[in-house]
N, C-alpha and C. Protein backbone atom coordinates (compact mmCIF):
# COMPACT_ATOMS: atom_id res chain seq x y z
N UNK A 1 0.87 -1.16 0.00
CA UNK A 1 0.00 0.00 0.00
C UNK A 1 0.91 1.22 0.00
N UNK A 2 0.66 2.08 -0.95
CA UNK A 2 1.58 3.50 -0.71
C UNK A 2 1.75 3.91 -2.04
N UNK A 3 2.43 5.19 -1.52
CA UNK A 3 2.79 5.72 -0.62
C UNK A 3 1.44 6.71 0.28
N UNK A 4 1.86 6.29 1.50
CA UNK A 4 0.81 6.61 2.28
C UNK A 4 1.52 7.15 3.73
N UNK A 5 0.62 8.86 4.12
CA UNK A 5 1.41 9.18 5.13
C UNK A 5 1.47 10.65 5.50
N UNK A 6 2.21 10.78 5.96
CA UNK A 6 1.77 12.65 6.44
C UNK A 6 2.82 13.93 5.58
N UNK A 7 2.53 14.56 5.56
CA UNK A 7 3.50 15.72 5.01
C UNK A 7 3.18 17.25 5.55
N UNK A 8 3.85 17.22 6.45
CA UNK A 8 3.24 18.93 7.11
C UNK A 8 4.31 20.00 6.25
N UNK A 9 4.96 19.53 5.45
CA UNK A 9 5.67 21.17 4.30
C UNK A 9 4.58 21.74 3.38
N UNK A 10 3.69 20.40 3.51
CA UNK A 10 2.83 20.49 1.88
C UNK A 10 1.27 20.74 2.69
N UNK A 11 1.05 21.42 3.61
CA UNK A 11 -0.66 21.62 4.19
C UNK A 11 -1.16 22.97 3.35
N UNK A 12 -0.67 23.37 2.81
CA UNK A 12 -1.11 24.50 1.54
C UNK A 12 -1.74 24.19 0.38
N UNK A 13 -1.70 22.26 0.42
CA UNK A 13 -2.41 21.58 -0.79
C UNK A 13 -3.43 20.85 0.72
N UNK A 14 -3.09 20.02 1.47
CA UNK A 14 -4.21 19.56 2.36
C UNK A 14 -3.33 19.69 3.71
N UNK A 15 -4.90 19.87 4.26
CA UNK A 15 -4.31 20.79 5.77
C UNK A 15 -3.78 18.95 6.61
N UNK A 16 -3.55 19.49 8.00
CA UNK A 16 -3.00 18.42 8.63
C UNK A 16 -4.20 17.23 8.96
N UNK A 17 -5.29 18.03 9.54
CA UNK A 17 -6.11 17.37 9.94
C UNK A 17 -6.74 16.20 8.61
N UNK A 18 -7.27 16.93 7.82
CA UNK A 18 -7.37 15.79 6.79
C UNK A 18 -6.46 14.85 6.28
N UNK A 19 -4.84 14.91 6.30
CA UNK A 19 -4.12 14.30 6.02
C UNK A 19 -3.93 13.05 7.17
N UNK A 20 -4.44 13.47 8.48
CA UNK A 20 -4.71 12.59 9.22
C UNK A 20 -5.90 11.04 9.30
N UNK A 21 -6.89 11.72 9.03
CA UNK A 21 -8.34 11.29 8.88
C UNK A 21 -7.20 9.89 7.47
N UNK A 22 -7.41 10.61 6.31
CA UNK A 22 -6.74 9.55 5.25
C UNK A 22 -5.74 8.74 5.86
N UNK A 23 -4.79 9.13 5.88
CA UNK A 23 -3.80 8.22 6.79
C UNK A 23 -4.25 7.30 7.67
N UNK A 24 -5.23 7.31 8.76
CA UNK A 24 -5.64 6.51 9.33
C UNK A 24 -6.73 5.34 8.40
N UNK A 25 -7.30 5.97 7.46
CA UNK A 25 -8.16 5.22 7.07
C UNK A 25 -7.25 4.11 6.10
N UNK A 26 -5.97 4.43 5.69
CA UNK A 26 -5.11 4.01 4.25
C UNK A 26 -4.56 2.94 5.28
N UNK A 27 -4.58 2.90 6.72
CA UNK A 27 -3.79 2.01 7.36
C UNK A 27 -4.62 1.14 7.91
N UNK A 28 -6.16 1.17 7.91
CA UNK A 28 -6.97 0.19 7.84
C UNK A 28 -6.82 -0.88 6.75
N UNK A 29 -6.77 0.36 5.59
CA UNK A 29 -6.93 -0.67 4.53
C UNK A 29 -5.87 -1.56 4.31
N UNK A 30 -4.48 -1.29 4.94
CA UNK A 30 -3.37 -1.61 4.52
C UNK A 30 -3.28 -3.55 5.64
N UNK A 31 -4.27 -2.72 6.94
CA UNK A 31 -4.35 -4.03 7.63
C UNK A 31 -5.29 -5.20 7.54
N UNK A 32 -6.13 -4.42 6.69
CA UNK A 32 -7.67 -5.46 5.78
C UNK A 32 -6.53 -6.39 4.95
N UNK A 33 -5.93 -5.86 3.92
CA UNK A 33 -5.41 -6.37 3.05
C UNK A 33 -3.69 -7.18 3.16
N UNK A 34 -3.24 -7.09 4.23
CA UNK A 34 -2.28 -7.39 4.96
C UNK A 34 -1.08 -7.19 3.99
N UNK A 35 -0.97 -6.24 3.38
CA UNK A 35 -0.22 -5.65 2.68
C UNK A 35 1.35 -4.90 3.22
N UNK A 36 2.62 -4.79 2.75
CA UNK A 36 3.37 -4.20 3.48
C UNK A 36 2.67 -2.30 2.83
N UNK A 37 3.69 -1.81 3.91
CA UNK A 37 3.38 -0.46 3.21
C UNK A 37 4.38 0.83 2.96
N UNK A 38 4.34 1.13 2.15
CA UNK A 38 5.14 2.59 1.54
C UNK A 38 5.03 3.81 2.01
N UNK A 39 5.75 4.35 3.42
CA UNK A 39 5.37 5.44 4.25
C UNK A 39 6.01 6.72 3.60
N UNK A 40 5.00 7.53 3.80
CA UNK A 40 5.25 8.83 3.66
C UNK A 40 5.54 10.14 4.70
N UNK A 41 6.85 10.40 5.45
CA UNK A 41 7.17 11.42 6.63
C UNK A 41 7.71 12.62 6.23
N UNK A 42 7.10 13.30 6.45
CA UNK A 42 8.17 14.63 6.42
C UNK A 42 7.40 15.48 7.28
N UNK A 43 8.40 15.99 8.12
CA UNK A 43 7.96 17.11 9.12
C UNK A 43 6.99 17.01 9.88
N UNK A 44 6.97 16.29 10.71
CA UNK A 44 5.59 15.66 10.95
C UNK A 44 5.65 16.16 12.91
N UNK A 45 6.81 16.30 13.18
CA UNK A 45 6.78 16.53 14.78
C UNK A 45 6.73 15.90 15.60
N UNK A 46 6.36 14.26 15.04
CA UNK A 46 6.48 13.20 16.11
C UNK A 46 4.63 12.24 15.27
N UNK A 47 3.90 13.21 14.95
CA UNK A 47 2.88 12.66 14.58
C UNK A 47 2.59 11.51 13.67
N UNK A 48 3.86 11.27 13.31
CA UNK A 48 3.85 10.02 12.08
C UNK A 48 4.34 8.76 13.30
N UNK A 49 5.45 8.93 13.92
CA UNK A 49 5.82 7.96 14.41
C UNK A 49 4.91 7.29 15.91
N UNK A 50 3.73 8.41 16.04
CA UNK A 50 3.19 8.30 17.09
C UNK A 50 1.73 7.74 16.48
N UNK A 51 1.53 7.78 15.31
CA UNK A 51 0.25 7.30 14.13
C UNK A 51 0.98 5.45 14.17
N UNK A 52 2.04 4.99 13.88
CA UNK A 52 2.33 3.83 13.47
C UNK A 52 2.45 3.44 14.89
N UNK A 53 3.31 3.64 15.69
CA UNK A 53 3.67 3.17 17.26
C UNK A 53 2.21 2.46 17.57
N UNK A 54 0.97 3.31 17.35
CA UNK A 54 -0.59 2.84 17.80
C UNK A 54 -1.00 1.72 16.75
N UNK A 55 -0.24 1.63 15.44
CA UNK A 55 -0.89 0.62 14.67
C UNK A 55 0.16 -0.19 14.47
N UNK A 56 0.94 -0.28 14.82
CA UNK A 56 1.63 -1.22 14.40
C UNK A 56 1.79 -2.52 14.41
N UNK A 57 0.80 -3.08 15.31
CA UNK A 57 0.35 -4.61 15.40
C UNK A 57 -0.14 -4.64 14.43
N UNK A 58 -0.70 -4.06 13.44
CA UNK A 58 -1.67 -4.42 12.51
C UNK A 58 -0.98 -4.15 10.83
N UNK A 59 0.50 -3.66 11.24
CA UNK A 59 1.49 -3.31 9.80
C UNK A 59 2.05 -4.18 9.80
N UNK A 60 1.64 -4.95 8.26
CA UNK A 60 2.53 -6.40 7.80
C UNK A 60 3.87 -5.69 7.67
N UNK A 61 4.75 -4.79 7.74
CA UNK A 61 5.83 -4.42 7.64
C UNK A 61 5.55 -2.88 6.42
N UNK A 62 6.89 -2.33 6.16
CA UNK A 62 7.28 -1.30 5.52
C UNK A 62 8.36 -0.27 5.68
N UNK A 63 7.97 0.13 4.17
CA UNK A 63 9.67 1.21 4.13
C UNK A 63 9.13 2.43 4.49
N UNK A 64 10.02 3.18 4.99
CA UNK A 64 9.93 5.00 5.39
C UNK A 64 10.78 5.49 4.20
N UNK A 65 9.22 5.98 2.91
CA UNK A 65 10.31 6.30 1.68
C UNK A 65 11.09 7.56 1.76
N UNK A 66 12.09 7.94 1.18
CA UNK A 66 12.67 9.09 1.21
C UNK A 66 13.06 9.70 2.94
N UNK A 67 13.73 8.87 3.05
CA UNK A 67 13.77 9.10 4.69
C UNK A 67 15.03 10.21 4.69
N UNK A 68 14.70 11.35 5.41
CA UNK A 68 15.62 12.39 5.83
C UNK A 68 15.62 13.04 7.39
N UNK A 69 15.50 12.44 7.41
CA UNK A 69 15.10 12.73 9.51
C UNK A 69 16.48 12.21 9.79
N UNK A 70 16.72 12.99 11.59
CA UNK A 70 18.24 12.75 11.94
C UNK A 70 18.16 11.23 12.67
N UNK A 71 19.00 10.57 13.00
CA UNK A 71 19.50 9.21 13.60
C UNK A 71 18.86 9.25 14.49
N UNK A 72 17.91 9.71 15.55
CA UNK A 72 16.83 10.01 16.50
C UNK A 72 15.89 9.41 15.99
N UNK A 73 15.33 9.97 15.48
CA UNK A 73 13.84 9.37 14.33
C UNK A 73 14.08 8.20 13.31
N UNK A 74 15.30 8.61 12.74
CA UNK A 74 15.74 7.14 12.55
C UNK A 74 15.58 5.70 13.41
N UNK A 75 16.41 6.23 14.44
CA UNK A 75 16.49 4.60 15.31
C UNK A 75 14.85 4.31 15.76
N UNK A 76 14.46 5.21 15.76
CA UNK A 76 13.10 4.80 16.55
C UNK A 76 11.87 4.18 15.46
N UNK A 77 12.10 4.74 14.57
CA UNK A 77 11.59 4.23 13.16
C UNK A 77 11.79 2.48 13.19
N UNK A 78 13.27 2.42 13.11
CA UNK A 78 13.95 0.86 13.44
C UNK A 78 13.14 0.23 14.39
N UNK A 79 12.99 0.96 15.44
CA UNK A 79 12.83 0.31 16.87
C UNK A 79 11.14 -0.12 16.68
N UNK A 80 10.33 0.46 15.48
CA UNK A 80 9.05 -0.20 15.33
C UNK A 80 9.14 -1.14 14.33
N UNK A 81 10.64 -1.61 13.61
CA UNK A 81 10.16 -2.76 12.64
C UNK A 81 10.25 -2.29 11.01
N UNK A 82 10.73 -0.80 10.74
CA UNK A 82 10.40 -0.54 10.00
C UNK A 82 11.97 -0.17 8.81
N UNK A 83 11.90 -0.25 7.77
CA UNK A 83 12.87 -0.46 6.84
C UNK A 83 13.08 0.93 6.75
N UNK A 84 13.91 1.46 6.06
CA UNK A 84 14.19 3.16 6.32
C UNK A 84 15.09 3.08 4.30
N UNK A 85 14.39 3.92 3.35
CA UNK A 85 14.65 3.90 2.28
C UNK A 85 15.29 5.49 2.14
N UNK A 86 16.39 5.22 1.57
CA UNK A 86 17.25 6.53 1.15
C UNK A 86 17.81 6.66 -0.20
N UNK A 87 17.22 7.99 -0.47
CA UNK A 87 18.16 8.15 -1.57
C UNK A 87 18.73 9.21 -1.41
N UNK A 88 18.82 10.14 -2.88
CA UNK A 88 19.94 11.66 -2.96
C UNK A 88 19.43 12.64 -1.75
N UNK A 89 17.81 12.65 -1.59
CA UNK A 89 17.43 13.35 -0.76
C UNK A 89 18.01 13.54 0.74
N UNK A 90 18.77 12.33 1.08
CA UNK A 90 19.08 11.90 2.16
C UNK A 90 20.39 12.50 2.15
N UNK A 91 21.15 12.33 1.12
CA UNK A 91 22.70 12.55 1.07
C UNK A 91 22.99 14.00 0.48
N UNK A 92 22.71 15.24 0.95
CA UNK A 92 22.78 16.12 0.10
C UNK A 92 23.60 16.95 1.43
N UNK A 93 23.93 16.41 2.83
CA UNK A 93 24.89 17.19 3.76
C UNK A 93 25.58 15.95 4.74
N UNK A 94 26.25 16.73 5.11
CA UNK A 94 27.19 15.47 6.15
C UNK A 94 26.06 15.02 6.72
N UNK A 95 25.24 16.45 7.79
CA UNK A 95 24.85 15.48 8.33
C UNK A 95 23.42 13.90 7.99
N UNK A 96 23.55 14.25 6.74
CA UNK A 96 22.42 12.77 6.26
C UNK A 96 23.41 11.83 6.07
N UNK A 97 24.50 12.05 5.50
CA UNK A 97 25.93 11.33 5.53
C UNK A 97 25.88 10.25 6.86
N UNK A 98 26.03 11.09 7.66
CA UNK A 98 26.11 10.43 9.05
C UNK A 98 25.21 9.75 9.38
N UNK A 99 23.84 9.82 9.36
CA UNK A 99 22.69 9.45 9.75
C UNK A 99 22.87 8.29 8.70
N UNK A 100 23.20 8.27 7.48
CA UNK A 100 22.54 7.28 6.82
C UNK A 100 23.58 5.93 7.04
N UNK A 101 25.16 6.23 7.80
CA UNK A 101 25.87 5.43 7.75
C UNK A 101 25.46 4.66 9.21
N UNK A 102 24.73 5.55 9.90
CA UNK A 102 24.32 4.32 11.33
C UNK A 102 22.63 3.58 11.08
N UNK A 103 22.12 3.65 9.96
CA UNK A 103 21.16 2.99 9.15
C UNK A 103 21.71 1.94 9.50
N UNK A 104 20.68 0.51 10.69
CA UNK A 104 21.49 -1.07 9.89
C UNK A 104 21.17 -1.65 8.99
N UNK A 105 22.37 -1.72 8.71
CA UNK A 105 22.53 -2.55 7.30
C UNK A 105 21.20 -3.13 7.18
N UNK A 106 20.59 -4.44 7.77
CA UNK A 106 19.26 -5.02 8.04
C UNK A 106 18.29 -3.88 7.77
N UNK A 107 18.20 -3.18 7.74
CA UNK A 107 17.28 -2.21 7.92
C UNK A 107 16.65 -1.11 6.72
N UNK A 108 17.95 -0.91 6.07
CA UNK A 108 18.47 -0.37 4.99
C UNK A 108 18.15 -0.90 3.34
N UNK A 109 17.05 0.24 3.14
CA UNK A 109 16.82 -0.16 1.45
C UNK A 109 16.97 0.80 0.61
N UNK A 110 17.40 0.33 -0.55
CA UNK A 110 17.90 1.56 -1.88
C UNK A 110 16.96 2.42 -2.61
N UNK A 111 16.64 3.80 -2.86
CA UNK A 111 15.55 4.13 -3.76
C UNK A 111 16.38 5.12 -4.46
N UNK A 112 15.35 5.67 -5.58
CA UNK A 112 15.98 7.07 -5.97
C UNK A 112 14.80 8.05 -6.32
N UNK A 113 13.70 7.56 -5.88
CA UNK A 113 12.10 8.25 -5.95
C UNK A 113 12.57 9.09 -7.52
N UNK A 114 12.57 8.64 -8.06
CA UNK A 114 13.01 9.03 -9.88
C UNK A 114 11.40 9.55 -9.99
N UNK A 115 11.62 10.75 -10.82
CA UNK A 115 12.56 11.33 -11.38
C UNK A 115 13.38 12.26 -10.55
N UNK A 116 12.90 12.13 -9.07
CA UNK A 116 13.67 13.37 -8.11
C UNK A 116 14.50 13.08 -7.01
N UNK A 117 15.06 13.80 -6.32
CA UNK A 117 15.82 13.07 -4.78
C UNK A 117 17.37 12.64 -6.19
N UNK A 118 18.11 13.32 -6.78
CA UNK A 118 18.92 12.99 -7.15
C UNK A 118 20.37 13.50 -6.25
N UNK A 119 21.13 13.17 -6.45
CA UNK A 119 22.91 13.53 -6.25
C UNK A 119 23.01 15.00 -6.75
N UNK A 120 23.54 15.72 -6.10
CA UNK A 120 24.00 17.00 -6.25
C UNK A 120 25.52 16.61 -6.79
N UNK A 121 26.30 17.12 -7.65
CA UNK A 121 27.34 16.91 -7.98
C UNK A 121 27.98 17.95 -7.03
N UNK A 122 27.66 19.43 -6.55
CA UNK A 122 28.93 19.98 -5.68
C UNK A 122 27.96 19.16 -3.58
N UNK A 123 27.31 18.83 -3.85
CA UNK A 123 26.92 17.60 -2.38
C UNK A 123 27.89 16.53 -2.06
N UNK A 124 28.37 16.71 -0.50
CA UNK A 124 29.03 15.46 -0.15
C UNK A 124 29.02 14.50 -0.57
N UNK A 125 28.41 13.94 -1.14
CA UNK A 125 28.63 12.57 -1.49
C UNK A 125 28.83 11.76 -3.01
N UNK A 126 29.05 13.18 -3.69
CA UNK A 126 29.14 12.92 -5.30
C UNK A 126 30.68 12.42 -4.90
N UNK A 127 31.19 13.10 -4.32
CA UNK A 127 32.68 12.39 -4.32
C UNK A 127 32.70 10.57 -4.23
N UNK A 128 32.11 10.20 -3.67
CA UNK A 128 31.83 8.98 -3.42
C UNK A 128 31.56 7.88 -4.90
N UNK A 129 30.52 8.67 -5.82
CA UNK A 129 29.92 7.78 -6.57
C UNK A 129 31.29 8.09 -7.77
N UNK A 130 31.18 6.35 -8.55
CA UNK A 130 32.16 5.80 -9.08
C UNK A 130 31.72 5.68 -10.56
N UNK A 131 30.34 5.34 -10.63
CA UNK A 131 29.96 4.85 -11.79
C UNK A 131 29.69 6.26 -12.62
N UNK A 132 29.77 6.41 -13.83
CA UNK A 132 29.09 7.64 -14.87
C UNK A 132 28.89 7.21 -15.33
N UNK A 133 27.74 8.30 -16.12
CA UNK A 133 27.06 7.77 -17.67
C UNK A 133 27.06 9.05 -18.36
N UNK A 134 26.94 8.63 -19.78
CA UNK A 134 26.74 9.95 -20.46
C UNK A 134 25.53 10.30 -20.22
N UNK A 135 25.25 11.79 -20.52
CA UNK A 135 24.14 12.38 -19.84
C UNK A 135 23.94 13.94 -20.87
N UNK A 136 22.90 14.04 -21.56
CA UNK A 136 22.37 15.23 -21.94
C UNK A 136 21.57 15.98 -21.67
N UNK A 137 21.26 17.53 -22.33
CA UNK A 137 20.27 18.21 -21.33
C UNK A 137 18.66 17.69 -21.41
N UNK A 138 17.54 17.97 -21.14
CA UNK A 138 16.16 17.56 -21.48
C UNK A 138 15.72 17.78 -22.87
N UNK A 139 16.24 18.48 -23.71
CA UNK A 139 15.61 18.88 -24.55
C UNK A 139 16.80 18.59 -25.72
N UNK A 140 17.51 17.96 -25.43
CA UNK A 140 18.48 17.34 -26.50
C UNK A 140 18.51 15.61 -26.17
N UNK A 141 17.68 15.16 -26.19
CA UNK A 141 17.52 13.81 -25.55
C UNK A 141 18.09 12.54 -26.64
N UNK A 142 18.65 11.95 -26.37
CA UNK A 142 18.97 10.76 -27.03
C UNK A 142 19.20 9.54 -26.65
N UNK A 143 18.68 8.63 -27.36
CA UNK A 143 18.26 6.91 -26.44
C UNK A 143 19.32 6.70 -26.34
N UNK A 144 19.42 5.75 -24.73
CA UNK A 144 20.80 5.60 -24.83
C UNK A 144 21.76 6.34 -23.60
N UNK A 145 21.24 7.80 -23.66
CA UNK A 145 21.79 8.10 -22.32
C UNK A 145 21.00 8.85 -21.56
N UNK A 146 21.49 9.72 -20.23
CA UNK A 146 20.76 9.69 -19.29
C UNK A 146 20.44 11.03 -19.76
N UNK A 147 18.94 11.50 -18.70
CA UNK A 147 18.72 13.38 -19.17
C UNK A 147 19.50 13.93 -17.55
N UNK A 148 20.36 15.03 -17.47
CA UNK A 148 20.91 15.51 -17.00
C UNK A 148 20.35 15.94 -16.25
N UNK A 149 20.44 15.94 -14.57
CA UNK A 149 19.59 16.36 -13.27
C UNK A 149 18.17 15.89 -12.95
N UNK A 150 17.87 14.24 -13.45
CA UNK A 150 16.79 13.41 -13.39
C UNK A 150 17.18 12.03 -12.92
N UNK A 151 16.71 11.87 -11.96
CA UNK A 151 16.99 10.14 -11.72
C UNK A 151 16.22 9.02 -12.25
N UNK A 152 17.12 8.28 -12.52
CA UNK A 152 16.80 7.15 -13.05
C UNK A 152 17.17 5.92 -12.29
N UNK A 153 16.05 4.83 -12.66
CA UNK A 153 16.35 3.74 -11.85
C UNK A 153 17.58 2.90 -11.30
N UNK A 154 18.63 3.80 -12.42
CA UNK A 154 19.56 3.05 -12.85
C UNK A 154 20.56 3.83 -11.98
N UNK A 155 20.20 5.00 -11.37
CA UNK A 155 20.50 5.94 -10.43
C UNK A 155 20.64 5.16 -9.05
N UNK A 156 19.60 3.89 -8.67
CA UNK A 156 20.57 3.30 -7.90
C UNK A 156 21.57 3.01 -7.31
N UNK A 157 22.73 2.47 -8.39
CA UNK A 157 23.37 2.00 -8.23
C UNK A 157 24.30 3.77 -7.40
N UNK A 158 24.25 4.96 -8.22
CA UNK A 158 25.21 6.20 -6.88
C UNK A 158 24.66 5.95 -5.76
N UNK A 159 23.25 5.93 -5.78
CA UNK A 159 23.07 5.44 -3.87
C UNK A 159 23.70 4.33 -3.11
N UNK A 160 23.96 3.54 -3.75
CA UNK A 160 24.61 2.61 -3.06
C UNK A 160 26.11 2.88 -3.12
N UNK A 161 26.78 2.88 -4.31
CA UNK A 161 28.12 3.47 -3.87
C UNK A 161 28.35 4.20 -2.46
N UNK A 162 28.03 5.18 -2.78
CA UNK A 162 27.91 6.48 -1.68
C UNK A 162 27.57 5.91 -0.56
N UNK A 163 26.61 4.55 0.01
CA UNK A 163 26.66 4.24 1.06
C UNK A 163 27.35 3.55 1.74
N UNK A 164 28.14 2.72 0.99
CA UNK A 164 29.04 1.57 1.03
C UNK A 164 30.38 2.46 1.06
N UNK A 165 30.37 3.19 0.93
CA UNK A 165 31.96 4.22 1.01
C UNK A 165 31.37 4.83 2.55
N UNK A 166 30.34 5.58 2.93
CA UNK A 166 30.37 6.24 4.01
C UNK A 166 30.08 4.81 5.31
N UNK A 167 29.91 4.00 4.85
CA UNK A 167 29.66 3.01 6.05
C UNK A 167 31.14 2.17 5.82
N UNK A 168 32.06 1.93 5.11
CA UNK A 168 32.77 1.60 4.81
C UNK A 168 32.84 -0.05 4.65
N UNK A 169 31.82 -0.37 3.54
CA UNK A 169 31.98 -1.97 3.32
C UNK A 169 31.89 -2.27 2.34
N UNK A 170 32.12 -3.21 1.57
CA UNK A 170 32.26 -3.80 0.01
C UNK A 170 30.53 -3.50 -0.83
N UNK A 171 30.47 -2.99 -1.63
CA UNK A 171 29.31 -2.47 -2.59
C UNK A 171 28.67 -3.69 -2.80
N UNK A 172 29.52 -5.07 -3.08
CA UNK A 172 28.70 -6.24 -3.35
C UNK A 172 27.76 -6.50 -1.93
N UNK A 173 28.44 -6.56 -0.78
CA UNK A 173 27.85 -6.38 0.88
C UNK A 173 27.10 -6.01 0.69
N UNK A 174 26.91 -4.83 0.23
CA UNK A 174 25.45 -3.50 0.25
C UNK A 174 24.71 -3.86 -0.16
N UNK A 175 24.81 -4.42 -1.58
CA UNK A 175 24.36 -4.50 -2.68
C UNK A 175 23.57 -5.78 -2.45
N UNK A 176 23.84 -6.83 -1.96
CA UNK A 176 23.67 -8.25 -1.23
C UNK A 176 22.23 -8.07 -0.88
N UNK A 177 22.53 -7.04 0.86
CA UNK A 177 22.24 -6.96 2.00
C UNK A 177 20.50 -5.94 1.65
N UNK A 178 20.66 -4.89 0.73
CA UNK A 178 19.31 -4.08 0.36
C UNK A 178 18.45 -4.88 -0.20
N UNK A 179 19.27 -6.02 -0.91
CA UNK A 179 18.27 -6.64 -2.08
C UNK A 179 17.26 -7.32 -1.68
N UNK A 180 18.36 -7.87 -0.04
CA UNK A 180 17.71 -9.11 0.53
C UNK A 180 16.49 -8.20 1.17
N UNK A 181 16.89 -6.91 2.16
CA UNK A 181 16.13 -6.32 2.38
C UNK A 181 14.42 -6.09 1.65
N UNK A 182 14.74 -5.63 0.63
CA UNK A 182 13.47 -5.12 -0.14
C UNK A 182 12.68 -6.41 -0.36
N UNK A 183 13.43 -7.61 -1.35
CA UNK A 183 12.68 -8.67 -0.85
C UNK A 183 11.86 -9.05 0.42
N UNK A 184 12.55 -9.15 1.91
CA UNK A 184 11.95 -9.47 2.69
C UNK A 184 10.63 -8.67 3.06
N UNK A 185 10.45 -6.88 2.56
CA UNK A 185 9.70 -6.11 3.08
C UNK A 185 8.89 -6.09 2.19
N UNK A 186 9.02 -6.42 0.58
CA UNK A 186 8.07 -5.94 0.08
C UNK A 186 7.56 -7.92 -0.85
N UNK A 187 8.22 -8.42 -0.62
CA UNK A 187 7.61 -9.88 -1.03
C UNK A 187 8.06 -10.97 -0.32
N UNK A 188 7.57 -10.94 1.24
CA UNK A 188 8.12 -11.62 2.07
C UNK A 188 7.76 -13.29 1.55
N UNK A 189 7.24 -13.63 1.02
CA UNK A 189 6.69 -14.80 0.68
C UNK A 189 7.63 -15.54 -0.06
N UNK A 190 8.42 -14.59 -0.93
CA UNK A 190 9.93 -14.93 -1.56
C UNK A 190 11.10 -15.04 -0.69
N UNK A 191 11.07 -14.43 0.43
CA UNK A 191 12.23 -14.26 1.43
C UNK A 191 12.56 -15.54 1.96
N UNK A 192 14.08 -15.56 1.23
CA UNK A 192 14.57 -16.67 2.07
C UNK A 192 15.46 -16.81 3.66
């Protein structure tokens, strides 16, 4: 089920209270259907983690997409069961740097919410990523390579670099360890 969840930057499109009311009702449905689920946090003040803490007997599991909250909200996120998904959004200052390297491993899944949440090239952590591709602007497009300041699925693979350098362990490790991850959270039935 998802993405489903709160956003207090964005109450200028729906206020809090209604974003509440839905949310609660999206996590009925999510426990009718015993579905994992695709969370949505930002800025929330405690109100997201204090919405799941009350339901969480009833969440077949899930990721916290686009997770940018500090190692506080992080661990406690963990501490209900819950997978914590990062991409560029996450890595755009030390301190997400930091936060994302005490992510456990176990815990830890890859996204790149494409087309956005990309790598800043002057951002900490472009230093990190290894792989390039050719890349043109939007409006000079050609099959074949990437459009310049858009993520792509394939954009993956800098998130993981970049994490496997700031946590300091082998990319295949990482690479292993998310896969198994996402499997277990989002098709546990496959999980070996």
């Amino acid at each position: 089920i998802g993405e489903i969840g709160l956003d207090y930057d964005r109450t200028q499109f729906c206020d809090k209270d209604i974003q509440m009311k839905w949310f609660l009702r999206q996590l009925e449905l999510a426990k009718d259907t015993k579905l994992p689920i695709i969370f949505h946090n930002r800025n929330t003040g405690g109100d997201f983690e204090r919405v799941v803490r009350e339901h969480r007997d009833s969440i077949c599991g899930g990721v916290v997409h686009s997770f940018t909250g500090d190692v506080q909200e992080m661990q406690a996120l963990v501490d209900l069961g819950l997978y914590i998904g990062i991409n560029g959004c996450a890595l755009k200052t030390e301190e997400g740097l930091a936060m994302a390297a005490q992510i456990p491993l176990d815990r830890l899944v890859l996204e790149t919410d494409a087309p956005w949440c990309g790598l800043r090239p002057s951002g900490p952590a472009s230093k990190h990523v290894k792989t390039k591709w050719a890349e043109v602007k939007r409006d000079k497009f050609v099959r074949g390579t990437m459009v310049k300041d858009r993520q792509e699925p394939a954009h993956t693979l800098h998130i993981a670099e970049v994490l496997a350098a700031v946590r300091d362990v082998p990319l295949k490790e990482l690479a292993a360890a998310t896969y198994s991850n996402t499997i277990k959270v989002l098709f546990p039935a496959e999980a070996v």
